[in-house]
C-alpha atoms as a PDB file:
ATOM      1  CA  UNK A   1       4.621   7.887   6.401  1.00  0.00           C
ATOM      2  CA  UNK A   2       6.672   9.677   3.648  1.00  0.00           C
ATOM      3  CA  UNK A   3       7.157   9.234   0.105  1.00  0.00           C
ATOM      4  CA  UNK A   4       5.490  10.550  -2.443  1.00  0.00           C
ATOM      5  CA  UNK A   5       1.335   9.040  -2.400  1.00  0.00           C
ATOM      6  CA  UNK A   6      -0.945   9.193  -5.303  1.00  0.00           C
ATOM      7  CA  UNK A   7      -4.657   7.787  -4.911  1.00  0.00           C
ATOM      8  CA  UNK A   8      -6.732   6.999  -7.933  1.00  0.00           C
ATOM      9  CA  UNK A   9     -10.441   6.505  -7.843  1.00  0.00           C
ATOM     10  CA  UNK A  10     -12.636   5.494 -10.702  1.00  0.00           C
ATOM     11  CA  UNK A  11     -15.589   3.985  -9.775  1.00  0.00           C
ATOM     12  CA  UNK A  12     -15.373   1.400  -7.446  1.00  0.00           C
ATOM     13  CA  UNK A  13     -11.872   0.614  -8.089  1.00  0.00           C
ATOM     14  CA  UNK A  14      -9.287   2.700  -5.981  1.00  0.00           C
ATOM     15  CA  UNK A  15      -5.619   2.495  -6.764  1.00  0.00           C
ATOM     16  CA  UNK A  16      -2.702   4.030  -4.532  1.00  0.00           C
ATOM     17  CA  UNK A  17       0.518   4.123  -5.808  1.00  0.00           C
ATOM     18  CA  UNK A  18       3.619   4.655  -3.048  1.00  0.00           C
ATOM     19  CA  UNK A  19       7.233   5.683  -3.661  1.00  0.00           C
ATOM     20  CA  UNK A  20       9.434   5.425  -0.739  1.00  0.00           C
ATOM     21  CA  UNK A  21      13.073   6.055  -0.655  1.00  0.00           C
ATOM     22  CA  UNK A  22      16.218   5.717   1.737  1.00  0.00           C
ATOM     23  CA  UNK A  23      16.147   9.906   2.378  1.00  0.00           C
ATOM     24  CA  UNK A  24      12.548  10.456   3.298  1.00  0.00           C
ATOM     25  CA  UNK A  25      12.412  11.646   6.766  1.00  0.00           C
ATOM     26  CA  UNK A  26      11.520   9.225   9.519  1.00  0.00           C
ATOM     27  CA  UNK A  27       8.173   9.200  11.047  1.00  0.00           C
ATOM     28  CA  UNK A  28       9.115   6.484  13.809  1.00  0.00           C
ATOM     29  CA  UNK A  29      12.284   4.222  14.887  1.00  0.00           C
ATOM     30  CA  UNK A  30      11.159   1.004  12.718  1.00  0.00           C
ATOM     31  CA  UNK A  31      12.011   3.207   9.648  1.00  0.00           C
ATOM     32  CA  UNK A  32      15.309   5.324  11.359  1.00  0.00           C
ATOM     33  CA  UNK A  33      16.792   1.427  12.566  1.00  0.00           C
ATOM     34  CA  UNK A  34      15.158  -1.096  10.892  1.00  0.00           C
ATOM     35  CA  UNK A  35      13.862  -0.506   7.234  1.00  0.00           C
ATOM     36  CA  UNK A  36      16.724  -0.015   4.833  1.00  0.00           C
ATOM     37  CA  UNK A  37      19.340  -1.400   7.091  1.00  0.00           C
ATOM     38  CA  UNK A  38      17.996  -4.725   5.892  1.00  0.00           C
ATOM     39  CA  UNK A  39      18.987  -5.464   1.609  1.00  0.00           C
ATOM     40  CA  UNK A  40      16.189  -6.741  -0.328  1.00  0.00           C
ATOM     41  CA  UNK A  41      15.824  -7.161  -3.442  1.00  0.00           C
ATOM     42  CA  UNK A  42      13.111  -8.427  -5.722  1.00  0.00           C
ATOM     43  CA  UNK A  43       9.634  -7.940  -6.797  1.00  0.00           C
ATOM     44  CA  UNK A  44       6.142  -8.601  -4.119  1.00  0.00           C
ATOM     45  CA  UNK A  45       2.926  -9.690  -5.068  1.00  0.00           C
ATOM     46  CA  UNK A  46       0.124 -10.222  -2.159  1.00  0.00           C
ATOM     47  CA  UNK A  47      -3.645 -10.278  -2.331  1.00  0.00           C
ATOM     48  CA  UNK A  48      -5.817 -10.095   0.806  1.00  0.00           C
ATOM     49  CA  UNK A  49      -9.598 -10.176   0.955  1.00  0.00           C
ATOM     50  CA  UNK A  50     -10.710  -6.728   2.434  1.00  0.00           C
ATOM     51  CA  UNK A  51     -14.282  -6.472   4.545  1.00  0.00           C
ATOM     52  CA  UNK A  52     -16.831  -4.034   2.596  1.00  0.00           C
ATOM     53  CA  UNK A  53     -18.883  -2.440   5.186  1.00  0.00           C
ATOM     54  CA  UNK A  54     -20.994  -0.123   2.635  1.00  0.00           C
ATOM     55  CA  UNK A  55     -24.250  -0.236   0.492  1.00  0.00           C
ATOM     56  CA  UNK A  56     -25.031  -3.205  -1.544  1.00  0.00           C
ATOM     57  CA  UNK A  57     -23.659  -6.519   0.414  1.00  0.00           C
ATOM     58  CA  UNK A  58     -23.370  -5.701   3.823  1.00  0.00           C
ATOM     59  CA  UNK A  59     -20.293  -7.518   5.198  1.00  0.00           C
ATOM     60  CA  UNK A  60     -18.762  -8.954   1.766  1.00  0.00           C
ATOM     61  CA  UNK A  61     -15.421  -9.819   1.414  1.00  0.00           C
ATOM     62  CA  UNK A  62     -13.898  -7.879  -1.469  1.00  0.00           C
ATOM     63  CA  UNK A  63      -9.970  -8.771  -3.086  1.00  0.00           C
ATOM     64  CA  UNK A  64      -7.447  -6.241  -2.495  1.00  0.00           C
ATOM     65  CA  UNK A  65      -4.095  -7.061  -4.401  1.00  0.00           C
ATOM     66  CA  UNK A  66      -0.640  -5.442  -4.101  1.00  0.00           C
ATOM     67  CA  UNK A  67       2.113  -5.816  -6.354  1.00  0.00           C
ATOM     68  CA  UNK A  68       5.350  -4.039  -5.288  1.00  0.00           C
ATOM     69  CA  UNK A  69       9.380  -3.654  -6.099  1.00  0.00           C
ATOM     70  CA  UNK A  70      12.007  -3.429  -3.378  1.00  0.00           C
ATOM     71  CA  UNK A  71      15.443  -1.991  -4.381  1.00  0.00           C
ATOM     72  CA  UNK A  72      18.411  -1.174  -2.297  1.00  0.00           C
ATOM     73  CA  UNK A  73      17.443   2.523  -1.724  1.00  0.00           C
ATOM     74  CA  UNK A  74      13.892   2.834  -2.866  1.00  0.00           C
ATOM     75  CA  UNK A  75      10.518   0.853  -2.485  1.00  0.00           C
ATOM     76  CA  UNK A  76       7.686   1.373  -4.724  1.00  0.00           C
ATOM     77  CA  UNK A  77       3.787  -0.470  -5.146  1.00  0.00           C
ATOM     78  CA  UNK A  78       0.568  -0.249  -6.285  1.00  0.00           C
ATOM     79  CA  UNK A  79      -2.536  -1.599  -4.253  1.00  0.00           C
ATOM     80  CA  UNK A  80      -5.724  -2.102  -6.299  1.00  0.00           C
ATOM     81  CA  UNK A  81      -8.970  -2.257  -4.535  1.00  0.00           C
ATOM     82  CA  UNK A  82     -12.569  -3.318  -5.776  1.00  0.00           C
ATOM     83  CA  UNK A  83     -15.458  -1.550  -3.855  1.00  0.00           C
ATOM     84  CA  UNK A  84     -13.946  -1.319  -0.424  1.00  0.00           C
ATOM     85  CA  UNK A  85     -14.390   1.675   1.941  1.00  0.00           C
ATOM     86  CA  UNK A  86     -11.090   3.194   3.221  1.00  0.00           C
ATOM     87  CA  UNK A  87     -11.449   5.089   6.536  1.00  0.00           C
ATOM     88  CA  UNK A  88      -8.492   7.047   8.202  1.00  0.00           C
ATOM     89  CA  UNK A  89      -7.381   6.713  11.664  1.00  0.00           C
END
């Protein structure tokens, strides 16, 4: 994905901060055709419970919240995690 990625750790809170714009370079054909040919405009909010798999609770659902801005040319959010392990594929 492009744009410019920040990840912040302290603790057990992790926060990620994305900045995508119009003019990044496209990784696939949903972003070349489909993702800024459609306007929105506005301001996201969306929480999700997030499976822990780690010390302490085994298997504990943990809340995961996003809260995001979509402009014509740029999109830009913050996801806030409490005590969840992040793995990469």
């Amino acid at each position: 994905m492009g744009g410019k990625i920040t990840t912040l750790k302290i603790g057990d809170i992790t926060m990620k901060c994305v900045f995508r714009h119009k003019w990044d370079s496209p990784e696939n054909l949903y972003t070349t055709v489909h993702e800024y040919k459609v306007k929105k405009l506005g301001i996201f909010f969306r929480k999700d419970m997030c499976l822990h798999l780690g010390k302490g609770k085994p298997n504990s659902l943990h809340p995961s919240i996003m809260l995001g801005l979509n402009l014509i040319w740029a999109k830009c959010w913050i996801e806030i995690n409490y005590n969840i392990h992040h793995s990469e594929v």
